[in-house]
N, C-alpha and C. Protein backbone atom coordinates (compact mmCIF):
# COMPACT_ATOMS: atom_id res chain seq x y z
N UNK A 1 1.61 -18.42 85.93
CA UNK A 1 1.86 -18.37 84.48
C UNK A 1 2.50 -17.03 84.12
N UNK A 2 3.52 -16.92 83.60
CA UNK A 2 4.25 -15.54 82.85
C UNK A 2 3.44 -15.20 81.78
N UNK A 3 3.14 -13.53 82.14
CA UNK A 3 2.26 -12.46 81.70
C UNK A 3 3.00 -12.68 79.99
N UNK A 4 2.58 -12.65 78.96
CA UNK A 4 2.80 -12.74 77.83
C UNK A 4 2.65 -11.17 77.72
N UNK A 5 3.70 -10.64 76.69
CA UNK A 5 3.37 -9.45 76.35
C UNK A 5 2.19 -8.75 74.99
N UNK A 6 1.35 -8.19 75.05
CA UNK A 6 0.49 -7.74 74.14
C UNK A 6 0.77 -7.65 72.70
N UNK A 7 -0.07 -8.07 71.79
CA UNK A 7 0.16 -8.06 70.27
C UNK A 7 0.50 -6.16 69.93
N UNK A 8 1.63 -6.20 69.44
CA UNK A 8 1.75 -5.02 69.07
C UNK A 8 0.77 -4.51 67.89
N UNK A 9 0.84 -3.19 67.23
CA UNK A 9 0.31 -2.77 66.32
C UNK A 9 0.17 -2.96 64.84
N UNK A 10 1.66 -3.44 64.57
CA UNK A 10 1.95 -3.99 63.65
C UNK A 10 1.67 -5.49 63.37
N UNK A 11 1.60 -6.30 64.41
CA UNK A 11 1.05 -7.72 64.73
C UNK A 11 -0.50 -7.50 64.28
N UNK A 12 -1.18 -6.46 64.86
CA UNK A 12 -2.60 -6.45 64.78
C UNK A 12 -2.69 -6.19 63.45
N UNK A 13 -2.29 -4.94 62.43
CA UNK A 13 -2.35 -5.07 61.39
C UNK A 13 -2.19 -6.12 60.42
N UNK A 14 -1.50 -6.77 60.82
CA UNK A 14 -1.18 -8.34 59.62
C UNK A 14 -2.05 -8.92 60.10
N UNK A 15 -2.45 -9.13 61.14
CA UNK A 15 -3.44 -10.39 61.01
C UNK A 15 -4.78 -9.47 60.77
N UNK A 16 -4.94 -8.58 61.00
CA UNK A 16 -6.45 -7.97 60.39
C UNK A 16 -6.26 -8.48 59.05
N UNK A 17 -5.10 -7.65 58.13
CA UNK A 17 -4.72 -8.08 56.48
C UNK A 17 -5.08 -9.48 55.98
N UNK A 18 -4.48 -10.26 56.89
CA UNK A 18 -4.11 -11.26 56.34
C UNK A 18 -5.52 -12.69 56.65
N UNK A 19 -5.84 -12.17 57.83
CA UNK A 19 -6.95 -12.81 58.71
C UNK A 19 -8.26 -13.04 57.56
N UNK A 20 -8.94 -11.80 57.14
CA UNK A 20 -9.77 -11.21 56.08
C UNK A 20 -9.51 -11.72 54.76
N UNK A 21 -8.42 -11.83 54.25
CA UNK A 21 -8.21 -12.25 53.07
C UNK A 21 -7.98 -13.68 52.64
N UNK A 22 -8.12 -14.17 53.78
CA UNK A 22 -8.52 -15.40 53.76
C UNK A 22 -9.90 -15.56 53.75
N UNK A 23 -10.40 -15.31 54.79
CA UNK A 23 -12.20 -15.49 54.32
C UNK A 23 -12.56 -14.88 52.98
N UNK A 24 -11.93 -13.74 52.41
CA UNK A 24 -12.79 -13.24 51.56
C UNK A 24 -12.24 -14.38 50.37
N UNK A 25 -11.11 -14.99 50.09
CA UNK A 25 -10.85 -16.07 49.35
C UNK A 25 -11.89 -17.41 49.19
N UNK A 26 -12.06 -17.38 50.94
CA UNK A 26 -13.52 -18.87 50.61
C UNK A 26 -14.75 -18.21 50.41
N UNK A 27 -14.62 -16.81 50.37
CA UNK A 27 -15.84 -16.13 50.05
C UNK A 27 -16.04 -16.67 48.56
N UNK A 28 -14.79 -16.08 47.80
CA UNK A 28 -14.84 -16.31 46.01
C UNK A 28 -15.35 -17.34 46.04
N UNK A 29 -14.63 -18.82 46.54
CA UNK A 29 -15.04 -20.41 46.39
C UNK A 29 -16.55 -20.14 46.66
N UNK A 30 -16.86 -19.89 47.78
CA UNK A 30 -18.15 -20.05 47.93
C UNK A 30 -19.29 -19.44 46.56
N UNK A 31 -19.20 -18.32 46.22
CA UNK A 31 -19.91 -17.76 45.50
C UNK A 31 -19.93 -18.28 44.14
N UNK A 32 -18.34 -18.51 43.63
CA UNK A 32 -18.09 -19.46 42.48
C UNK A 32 -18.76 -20.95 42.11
N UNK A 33 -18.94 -21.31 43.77
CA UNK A 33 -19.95 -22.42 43.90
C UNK A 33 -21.71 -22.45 43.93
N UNK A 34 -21.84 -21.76 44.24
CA UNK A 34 -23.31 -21.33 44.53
C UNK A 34 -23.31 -21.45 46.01
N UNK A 35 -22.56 -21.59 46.99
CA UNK A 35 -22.56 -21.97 48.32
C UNK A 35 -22.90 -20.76 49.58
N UNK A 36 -23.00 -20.84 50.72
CA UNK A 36 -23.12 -19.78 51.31
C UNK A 36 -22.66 -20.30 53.03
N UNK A 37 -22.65 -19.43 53.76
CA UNK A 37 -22.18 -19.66 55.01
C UNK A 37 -22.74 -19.62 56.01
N UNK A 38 -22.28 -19.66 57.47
CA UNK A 38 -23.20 -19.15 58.56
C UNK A 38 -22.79 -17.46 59.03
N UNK A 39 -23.32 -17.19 60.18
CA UNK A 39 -23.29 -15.70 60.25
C UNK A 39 -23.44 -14.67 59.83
N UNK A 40 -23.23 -13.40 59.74
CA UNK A 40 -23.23 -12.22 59.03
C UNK A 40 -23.35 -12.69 57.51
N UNK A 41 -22.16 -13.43 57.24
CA UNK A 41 -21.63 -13.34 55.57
C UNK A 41 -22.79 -14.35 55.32
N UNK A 42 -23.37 -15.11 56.04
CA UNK A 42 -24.16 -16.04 55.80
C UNK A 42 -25.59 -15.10 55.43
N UNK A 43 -26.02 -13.95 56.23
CA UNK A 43 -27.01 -13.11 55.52
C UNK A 43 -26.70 -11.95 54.67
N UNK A 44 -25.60 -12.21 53.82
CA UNK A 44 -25.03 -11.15 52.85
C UNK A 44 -25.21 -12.24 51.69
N UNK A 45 -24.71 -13.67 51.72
CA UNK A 45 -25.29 -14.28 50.79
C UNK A 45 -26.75 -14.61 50.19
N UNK A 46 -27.44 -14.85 51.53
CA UNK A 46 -28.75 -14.99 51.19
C UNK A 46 -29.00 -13.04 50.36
N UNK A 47 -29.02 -12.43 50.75
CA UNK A 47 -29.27 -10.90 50.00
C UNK A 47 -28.59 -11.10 49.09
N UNK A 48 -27.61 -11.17 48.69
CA UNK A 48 -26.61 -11.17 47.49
C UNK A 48 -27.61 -12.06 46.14
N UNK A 49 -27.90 -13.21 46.60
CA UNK A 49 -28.43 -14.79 46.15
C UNK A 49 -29.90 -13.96 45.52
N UNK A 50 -30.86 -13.28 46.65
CA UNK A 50 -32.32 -13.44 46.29
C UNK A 50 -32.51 -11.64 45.40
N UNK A 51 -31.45 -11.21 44.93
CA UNK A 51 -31.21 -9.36 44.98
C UNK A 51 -30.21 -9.07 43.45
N UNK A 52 -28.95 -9.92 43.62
CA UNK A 52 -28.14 -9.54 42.71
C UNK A 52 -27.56 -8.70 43.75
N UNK A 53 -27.55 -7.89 44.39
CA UNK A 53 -26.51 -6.71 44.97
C UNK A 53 -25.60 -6.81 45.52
N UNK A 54 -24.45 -6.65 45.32
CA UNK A 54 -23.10 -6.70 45.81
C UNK A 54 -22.77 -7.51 47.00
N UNK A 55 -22.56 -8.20 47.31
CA UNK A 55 -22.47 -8.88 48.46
C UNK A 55 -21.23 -7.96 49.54
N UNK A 56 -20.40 -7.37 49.03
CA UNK A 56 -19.49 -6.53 49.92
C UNK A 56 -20.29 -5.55 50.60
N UNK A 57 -20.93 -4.84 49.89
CA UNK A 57 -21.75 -3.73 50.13
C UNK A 57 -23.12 -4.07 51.43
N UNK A 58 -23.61 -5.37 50.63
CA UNK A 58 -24.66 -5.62 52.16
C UNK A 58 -23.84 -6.19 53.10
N UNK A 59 -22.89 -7.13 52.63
CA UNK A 59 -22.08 -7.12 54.26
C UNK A 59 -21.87 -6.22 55.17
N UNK A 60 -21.21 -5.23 54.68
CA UNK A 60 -20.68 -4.01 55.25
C UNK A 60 -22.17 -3.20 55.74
N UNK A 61 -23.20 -3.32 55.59
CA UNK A 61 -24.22 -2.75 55.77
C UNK A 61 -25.30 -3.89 56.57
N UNK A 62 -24.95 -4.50 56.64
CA UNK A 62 -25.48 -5.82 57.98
C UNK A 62 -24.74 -5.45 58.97
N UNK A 63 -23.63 -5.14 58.83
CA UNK A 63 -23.08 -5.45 60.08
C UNK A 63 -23.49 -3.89 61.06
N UNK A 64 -23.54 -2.77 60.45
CA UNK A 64 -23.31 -1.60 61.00
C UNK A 64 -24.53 -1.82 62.96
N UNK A 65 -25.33 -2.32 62.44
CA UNK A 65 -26.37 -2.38 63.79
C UNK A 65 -25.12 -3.17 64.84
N UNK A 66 -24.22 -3.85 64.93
CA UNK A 66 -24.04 -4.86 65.58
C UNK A 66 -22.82 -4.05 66.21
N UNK A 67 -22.55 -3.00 65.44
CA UNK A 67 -21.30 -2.42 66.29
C UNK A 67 -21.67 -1.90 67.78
N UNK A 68 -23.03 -1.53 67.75
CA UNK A 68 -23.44 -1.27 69.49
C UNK A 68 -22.94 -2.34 69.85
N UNK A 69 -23.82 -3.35 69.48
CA UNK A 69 -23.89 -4.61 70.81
C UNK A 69 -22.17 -4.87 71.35
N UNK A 70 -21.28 -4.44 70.23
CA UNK A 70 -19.83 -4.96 70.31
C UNK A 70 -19.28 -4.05 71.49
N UNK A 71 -19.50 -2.61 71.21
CA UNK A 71 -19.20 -1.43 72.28
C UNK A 71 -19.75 -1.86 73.84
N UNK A 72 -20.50 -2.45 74.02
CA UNK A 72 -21.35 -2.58 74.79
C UNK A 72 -20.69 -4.15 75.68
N UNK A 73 -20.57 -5.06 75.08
CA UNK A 73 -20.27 -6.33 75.47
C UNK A 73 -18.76 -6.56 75.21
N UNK A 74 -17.77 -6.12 74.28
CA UNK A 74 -16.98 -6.32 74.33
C UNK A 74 -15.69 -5.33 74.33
N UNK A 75 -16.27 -4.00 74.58
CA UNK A 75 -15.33 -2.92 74.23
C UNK A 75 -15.07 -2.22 73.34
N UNK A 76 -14.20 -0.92 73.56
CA UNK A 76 -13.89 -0.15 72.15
C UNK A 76 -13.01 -0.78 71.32
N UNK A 77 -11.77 -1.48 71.78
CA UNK A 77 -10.55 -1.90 71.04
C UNK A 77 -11.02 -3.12 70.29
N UNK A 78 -12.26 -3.83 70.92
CA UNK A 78 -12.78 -5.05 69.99
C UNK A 78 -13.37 -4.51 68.75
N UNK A 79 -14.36 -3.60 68.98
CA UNK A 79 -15.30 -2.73 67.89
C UNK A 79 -14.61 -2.56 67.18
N UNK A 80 -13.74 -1.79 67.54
CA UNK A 80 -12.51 -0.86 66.21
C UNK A 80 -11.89 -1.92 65.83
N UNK A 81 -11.41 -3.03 66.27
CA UNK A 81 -10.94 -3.81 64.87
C UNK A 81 -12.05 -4.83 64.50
N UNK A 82 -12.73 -5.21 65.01
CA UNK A 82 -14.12 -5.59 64.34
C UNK A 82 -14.32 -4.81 63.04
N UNK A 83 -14.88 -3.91 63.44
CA UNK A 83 -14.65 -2.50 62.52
C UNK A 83 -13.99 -2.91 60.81
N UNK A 84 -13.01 -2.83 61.29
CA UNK A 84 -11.54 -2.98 59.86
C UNK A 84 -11.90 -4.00 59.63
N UNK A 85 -12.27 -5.17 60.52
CA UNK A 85 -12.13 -6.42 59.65
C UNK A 85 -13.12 -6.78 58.64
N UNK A 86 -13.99 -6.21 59.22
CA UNK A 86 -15.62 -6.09 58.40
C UNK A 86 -15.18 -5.33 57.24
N UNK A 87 -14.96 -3.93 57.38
CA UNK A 87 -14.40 -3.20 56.39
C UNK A 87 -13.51 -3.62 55.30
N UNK A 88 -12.39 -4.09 55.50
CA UNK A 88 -11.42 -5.18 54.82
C UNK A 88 -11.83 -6.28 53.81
N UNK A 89 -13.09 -7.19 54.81
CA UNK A 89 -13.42 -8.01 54.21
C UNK A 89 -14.66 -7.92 52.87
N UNK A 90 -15.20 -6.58 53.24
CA UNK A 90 -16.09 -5.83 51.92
C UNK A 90 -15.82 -5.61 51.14
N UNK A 91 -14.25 -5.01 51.32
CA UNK A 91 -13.34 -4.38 50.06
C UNK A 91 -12.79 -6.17 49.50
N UNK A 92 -12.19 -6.64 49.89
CA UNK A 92 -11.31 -7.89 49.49
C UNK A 92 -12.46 -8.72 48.81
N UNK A 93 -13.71 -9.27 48.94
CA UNK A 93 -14.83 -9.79 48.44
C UNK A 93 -15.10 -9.01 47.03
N UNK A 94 -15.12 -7.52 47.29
CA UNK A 94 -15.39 -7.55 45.60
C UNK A 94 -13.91 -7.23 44.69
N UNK A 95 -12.61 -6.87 45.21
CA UNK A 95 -11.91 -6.50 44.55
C UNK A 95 -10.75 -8.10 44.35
N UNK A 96 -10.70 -9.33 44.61
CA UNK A 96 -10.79 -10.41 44.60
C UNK A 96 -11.14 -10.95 43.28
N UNK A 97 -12.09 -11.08 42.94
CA UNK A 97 -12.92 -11.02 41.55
C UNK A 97 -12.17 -11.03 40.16
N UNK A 98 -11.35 -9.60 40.29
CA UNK A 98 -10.76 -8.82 39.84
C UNK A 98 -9.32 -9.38 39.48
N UNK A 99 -8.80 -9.90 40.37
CA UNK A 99 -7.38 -10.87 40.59
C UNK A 99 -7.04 -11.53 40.57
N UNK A 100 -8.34 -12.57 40.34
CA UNK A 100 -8.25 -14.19 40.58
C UNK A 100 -9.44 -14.96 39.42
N UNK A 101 -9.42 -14.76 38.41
CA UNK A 101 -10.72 -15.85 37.85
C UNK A 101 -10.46 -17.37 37.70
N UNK A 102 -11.62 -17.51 38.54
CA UNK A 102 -11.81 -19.13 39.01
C UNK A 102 -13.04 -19.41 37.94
N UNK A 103 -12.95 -20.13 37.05
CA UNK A 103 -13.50 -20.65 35.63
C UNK A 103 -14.62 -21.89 36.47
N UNK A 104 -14.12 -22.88 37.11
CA UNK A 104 -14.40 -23.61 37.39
C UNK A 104 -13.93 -24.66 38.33
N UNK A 105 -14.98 -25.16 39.66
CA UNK A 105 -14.50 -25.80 40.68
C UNK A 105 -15.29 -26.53 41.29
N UNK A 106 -15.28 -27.84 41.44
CA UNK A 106 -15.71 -28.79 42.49
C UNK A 106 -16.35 -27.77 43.42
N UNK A 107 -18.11 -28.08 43.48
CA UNK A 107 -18.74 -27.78 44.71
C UNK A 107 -18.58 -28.33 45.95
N UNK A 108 -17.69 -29.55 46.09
CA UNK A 108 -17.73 -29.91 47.06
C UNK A 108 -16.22 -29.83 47.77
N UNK A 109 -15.42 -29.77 46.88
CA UNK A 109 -13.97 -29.06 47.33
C UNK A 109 -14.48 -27.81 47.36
N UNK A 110 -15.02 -27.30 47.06
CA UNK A 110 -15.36 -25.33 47.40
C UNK A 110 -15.73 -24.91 48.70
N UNK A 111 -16.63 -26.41 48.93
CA UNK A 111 -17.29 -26.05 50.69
C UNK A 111 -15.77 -26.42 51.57
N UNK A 112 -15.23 -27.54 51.28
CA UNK A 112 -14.21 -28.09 52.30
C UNK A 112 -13.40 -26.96 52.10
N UNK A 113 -12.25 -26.70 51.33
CA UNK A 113 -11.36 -25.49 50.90
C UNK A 113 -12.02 -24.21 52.01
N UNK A 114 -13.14 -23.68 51.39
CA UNK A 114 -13.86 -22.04 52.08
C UNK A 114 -13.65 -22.68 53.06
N UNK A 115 -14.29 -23.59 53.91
CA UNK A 115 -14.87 -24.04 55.07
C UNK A 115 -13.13 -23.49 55.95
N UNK A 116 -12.10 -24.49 55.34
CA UNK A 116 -10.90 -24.26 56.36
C UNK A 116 -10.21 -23.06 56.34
N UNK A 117 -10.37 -22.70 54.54
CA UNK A 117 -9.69 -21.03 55.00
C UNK A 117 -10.43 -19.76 55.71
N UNK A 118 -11.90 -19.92 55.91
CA UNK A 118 -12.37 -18.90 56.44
C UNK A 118 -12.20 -19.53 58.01
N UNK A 119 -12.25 -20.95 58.40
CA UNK A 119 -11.69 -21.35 60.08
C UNK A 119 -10.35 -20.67 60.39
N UNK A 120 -9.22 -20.67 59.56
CA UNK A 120 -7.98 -20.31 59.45
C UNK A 120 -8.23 -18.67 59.57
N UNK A 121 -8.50 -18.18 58.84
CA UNK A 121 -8.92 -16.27 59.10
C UNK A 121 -9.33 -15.72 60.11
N UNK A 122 -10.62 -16.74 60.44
CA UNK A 122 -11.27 -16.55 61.31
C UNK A 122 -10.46 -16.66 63.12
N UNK A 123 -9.57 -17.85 63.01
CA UNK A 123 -8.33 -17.41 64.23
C UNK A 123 -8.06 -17.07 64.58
N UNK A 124 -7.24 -16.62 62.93
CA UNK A 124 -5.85 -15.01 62.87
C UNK A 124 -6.77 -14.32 63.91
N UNK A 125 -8.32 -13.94 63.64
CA UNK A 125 -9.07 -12.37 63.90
C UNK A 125 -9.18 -12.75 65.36
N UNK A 126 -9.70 -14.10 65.88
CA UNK A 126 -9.84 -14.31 67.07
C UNK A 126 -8.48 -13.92 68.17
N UNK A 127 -7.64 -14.38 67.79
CA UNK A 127 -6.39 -14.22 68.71
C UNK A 127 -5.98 -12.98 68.14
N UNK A 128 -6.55 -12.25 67.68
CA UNK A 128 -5.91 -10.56 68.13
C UNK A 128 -7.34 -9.81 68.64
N UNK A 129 -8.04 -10.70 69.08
CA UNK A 129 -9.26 -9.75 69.57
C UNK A 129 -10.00 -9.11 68.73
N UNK A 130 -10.21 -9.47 67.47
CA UNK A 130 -10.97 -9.45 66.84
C UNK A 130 -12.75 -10.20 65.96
N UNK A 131 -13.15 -9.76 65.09
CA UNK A 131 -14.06 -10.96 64.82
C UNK A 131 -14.83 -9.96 63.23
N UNK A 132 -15.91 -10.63 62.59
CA UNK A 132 -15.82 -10.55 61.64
C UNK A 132 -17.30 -9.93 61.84
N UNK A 133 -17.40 -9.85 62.91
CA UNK A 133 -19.35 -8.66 63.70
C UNK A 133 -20.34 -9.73 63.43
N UNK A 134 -21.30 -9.11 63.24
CA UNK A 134 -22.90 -9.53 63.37
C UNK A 134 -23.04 -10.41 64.27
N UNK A 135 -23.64 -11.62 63.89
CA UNK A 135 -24.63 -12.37 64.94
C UNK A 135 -23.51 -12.93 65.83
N UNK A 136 -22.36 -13.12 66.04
CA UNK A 136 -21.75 -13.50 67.18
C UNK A 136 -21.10 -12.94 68.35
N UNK A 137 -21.30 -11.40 67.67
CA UNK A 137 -21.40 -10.43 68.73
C UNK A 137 -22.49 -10.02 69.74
N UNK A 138 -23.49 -10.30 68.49
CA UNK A 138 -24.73 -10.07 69.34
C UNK A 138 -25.13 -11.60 70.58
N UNK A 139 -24.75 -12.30 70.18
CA UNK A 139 -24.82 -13.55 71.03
C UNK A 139 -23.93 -13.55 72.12
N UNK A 140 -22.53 -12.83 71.69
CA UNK A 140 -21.94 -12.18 72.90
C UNK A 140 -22.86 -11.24 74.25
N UNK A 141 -23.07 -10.48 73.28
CA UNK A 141 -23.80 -9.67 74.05
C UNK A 141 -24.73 -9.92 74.60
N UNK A 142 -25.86 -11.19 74.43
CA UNK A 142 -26.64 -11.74 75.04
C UNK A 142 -26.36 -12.70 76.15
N UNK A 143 -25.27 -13.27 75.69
CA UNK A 143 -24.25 -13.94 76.96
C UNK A 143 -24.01 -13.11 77.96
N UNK A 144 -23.82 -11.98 77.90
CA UNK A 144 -22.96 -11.33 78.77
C UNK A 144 -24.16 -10.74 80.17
N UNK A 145 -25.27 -10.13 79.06
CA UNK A 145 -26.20 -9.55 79.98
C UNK A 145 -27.37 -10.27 80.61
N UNK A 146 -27.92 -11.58 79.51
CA UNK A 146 -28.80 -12.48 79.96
C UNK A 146 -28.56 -13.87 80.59
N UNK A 147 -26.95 -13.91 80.01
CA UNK A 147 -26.85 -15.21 80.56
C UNK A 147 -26.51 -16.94 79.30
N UNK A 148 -27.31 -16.43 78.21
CA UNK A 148 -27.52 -17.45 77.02
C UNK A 148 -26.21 -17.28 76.60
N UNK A 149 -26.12 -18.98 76.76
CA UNK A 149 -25.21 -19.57 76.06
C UNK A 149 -24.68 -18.78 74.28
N UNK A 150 -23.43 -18.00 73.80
CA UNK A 150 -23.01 -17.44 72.77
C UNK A 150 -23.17 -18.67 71.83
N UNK A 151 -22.73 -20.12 72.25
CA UNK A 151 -22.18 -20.77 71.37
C UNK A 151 -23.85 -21.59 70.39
N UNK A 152 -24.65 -21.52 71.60
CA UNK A 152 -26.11 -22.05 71.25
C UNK A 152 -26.72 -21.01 70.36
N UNK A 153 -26.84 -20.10 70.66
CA UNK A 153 -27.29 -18.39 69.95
C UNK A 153 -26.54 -18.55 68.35
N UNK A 154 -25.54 -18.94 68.27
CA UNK A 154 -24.54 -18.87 67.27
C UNK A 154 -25.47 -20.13 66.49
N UNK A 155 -25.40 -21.15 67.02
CA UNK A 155 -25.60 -22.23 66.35
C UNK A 155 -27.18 -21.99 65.38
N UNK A 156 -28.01 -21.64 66.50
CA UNK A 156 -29.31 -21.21 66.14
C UNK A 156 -29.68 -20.53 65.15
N UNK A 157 -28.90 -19.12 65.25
CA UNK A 157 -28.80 -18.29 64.19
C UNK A 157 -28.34 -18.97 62.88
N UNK A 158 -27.58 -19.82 62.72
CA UNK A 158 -26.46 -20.42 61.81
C UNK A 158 -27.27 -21.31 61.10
N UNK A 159 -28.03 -22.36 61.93
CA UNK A 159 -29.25 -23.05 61.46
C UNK A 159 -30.24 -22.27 60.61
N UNK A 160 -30.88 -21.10 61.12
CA UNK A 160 -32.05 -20.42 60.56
C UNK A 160 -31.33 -19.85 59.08
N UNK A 161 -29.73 -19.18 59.28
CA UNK A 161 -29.29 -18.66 58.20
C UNK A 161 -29.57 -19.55 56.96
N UNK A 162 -29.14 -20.96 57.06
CA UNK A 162 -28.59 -21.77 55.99
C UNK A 162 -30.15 -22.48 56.14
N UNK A 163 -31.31 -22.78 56.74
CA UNK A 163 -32.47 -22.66 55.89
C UNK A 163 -33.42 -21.97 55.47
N UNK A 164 -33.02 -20.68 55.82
CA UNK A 164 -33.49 -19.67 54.74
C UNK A 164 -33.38 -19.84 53.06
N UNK A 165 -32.02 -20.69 52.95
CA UNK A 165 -30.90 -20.85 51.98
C UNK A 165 -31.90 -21.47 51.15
N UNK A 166 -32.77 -22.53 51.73
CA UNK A 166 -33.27 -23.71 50.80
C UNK A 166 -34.37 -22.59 49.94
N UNK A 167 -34.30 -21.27 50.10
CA UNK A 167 -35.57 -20.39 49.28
C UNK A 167 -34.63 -20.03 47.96
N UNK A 168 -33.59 -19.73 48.11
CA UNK A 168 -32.47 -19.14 47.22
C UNK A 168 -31.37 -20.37 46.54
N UNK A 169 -31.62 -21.22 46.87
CA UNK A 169 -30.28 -21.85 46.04
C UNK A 169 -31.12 -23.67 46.66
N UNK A 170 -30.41 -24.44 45.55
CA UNK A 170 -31.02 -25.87 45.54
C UNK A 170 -30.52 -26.65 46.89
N UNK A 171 -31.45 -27.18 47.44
CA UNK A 171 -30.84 -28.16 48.76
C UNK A 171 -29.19 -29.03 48.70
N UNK A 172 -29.00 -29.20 47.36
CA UNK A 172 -27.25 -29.91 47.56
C UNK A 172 -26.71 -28.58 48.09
N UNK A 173 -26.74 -27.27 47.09
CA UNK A 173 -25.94 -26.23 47.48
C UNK A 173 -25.92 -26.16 49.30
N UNK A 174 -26.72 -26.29 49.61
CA UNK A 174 -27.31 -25.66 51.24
C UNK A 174 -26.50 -26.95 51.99
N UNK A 175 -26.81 -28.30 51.70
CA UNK A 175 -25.99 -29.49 52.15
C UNK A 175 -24.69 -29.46 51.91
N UNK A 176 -23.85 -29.03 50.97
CA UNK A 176 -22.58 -28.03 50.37
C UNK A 176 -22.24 -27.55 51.54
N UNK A 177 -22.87 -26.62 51.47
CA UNK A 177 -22.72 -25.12 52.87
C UNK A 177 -22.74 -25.35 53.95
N UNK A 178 -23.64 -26.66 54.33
CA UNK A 178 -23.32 -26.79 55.99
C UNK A 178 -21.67 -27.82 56.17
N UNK A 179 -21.42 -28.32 55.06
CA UNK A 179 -20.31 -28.83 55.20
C UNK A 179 -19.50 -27.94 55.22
N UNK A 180 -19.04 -27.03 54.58
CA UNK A 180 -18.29 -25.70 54.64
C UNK A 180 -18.17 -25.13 56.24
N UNK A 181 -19.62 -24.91 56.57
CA UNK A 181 -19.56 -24.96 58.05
C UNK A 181 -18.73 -25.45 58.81
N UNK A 182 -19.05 -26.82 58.60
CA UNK A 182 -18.42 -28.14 59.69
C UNK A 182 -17.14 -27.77 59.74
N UNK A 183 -16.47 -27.56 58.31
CA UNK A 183 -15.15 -27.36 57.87
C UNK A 183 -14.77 -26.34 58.44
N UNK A 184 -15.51 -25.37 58.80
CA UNK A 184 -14.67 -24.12 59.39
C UNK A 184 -14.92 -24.27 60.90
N UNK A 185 -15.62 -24.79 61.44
CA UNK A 185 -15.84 -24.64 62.90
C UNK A 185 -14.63 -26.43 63.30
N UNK A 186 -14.29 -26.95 62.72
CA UNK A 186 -13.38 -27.91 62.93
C UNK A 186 -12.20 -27.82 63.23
N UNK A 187 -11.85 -26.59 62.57
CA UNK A 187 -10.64 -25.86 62.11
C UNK A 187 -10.48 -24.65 63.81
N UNK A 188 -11.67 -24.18 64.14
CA UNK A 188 -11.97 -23.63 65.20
C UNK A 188 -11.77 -24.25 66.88
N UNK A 189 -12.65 -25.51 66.39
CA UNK A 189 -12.68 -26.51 67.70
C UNK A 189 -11.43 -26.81 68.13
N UNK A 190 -10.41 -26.84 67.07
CA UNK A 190 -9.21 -27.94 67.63
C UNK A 190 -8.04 -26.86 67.75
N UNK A 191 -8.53 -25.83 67.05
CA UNK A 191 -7.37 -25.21 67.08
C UNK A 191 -7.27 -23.77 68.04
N UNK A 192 -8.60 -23.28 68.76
CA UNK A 192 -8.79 -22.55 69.65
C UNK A 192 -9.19 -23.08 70.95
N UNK A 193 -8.49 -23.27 71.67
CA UNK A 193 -8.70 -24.04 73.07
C UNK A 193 -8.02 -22.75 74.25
N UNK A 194 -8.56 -22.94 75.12
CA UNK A 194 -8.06 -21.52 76.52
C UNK A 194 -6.49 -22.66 76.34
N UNK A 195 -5.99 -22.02 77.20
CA UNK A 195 -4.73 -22.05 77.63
C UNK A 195 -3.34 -22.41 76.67
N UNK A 196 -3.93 -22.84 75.50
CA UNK A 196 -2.61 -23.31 74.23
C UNK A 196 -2.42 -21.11 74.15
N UNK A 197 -2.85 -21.02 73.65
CA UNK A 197 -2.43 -19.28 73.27
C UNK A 197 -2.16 -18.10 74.33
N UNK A 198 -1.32 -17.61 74.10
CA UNK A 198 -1.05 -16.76 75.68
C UNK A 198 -0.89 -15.54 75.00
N UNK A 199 -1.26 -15.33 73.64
CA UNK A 199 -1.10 -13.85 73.09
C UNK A 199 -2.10 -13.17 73.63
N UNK A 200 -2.23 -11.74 73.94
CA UNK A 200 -3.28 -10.75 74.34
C UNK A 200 -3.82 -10.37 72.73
């Protein structure tokens, strides 16, 4: 197979930009909905939901523990744009708000919509070696040194996130949200496969 040449710098920058601002878009839907997600952002909602407090702010402050596990299991160049993307996506979540008022929207177009644009972001970040931190790093990292399955760890976590949910927001919302899920990991399944992508 011919060595593909490496995403340049400027490549990495747009899709950090552009990667992020997509999730933080199904972020708005989501929140506009009462909805919430899996992963990290999935325990920035639940805090956001049971607190009032900024949801950018505890994101960005969930994630900080997870940057070991990233150094550790996946490298410096992953961390550091891990890093930005997390960063990015703190800033774009509350300054979003600001740029866009959404009056009113179908909860259930809110989950499908978030669901594919944060699968779609979530890509961009994957194919430049990136990711959006917390619990799927750390499941990395448990993969790497123990052996456990990332994708089971992920799921698990993802499960516990979204019934925590049923304490903070009404069971449709939470049935909402796992569809949002579905919607973004669909978007994932079909469209991240080994060998279709040859970018570094």
């Amino acid at each position: 197979m011919t060595h593909q040449p490496a995403h340049s710098l400027l490549e990495d920058a747009q899709a950090l930009l552009t990667g992020t601002l997509l999730v933080a878009f199904a972020i708005v839907l989501f929140k506009q909905a009462g909805l919430l997600t899996g992963g990290s952002p999935g325990l920035a909602f639940l805090a956001h939901y049971a607190t009032g407090m900024s949801f950018g702010l505890l994101y960005f402050v969930i994630n900080i523990p997870f940057y070991v596990f990233g150094l550790l299991a996946m490298g410096r160049t992953f961390t550091i744009k891990t890093f930005c993307a997390v960063a990015l996506l703190s800033l774009y979540s509350e300054w979003l708000p600001h740029w866009i008022d959404i009056a009113s929207i179908n909860p259930t177009f809110a989950a499908v919509l978030g669901g594919l644009l944060a699968g779609a972001g979530l890509l961009m970040l994957i194919r430049h070696q990136a990711s959006l931190g917390g619990i799927g790093v750390l499941a990395f990292y448990l993969q790497k040194r123990r052996g456990w399955r990332a994708g089971t760890l992920q799921m698990i976590a993802d499960a516990l996130i979204v019934g925590g949910a049923l304490f903070v927001v009404s069971p449709l919302r939470v049935a909402l949200s796992i569809l949002g899920v579905l919607a973004l990991n669909m978007v994932l399944t079909i469209n991240h496969r080994p060998g279709r992508y040859f970018g570094q």
